[in-house]
Protein backbone atom coordinates (compact mmCIF):
# COMPACT_ATOMS: atom_id res chain seq x y z
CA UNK A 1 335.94 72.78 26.30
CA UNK A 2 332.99 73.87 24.61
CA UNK A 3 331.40 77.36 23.24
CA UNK A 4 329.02 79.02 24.99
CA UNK A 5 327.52 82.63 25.00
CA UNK A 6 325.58 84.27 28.02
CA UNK A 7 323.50 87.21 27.52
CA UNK A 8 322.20 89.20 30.57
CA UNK A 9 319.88 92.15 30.92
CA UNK A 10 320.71 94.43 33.91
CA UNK A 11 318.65 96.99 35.44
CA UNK A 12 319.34 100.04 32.67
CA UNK A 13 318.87 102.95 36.56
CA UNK A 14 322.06 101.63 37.89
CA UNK A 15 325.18 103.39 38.56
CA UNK A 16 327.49 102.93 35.40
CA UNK A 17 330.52 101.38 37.82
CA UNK A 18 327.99 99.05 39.00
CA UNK A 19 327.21 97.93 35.52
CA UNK A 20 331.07 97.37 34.87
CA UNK A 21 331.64 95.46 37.95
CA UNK A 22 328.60 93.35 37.09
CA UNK A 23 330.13 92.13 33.59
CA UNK A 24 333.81 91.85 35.43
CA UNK A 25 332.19 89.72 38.21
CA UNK A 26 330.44 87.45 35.27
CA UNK A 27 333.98 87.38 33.64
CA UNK A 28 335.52 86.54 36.89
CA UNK A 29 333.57 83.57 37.37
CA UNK A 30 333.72 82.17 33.59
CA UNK A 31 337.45 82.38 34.20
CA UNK A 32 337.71 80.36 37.09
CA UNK A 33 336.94 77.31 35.42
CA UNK A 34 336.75 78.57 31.36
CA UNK A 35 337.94 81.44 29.26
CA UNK A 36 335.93 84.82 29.09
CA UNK A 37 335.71 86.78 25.51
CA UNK A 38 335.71 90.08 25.20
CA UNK A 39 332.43 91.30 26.59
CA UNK A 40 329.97 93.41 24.08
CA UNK A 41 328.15 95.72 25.48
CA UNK A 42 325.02 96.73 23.33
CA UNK A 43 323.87 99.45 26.63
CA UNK A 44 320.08 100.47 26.81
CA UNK A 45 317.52 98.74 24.81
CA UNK A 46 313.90 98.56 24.81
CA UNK A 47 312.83 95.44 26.28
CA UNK A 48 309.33 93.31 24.47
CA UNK A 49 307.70 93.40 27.75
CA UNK A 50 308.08 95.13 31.26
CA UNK A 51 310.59 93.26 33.18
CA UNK A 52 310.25 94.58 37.18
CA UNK A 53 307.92 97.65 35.99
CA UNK A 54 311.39 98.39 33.87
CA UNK A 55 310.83 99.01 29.60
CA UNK A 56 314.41 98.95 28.76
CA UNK A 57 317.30 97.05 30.02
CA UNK A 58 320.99 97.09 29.76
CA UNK A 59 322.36 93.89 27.58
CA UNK A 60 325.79 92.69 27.31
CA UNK A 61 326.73 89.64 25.43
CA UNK A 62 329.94 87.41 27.09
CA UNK A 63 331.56 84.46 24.69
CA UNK A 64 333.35 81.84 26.34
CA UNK A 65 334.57 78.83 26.52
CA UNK A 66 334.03 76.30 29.65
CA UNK A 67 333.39 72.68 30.53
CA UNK A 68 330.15 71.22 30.94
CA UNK A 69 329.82 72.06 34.25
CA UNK A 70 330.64 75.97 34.34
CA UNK A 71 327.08 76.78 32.76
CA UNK A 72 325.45 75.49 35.31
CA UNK A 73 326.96 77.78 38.14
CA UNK A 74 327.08 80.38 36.36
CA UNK A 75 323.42 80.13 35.84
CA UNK A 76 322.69 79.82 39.57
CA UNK A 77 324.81 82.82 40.29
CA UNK A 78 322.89 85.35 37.62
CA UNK A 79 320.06 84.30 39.22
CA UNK A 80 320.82 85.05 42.41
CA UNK A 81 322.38 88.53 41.51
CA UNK A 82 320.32 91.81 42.10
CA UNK A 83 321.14 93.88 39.06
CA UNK A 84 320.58 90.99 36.61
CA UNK A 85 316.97 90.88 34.94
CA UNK A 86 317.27 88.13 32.77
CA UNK A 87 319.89 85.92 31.46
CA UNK A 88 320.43 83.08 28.87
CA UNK A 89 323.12 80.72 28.28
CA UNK A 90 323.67 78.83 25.17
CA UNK A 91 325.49 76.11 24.17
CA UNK A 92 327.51 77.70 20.28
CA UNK A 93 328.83 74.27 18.93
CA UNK A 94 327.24 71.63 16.90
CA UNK A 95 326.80 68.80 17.87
């Protein structure tokens, strides 16, 4: 099992129990195969260029820990989603 982080940007106009089942549906999948952190929410922030005709975004930052492998879907899924902007996952251990 290895660290990892994601952080992803959702669209800051939707409905706040959309938002929260957003970062429980990103927890839900990093805990079928890893183990979810405790997500932080850092809520509206001005983005460093338009993203969809959109100047701010909502960010929340997920730690967890997964196999090799996890990343990877997890990546295809937040792509795939419609209230996710952006996203990033990265890899917290040294190697």
């Amino acid at each position: 099992m290895r660290d990892y982080e994601v952080m992803f940007i959702l669209d800051p106009t939707l409905d706040e129990e959309v938002k929260n089942s957003t970062i429980e549906n990103v927890k839900n999948i990093i805990n079928e195969d890893g183990e979810a952190g405790e997500a932080d929410v850092w809520g509206n922030k001005k983005l460093a260029y338009q993203i969809n005709k959109k100047k701010e975004g909502f960010y929340v930052v997920v730690p967890f820990k997964a196999s090799t492998e996890l990343p990877k879907e997890l990546d295809r899924r937040l792509k795939i989603s419609d209230a996710v902007m952006r996203h990033i996952i990265v890899c917290q251990d040294e190697n």
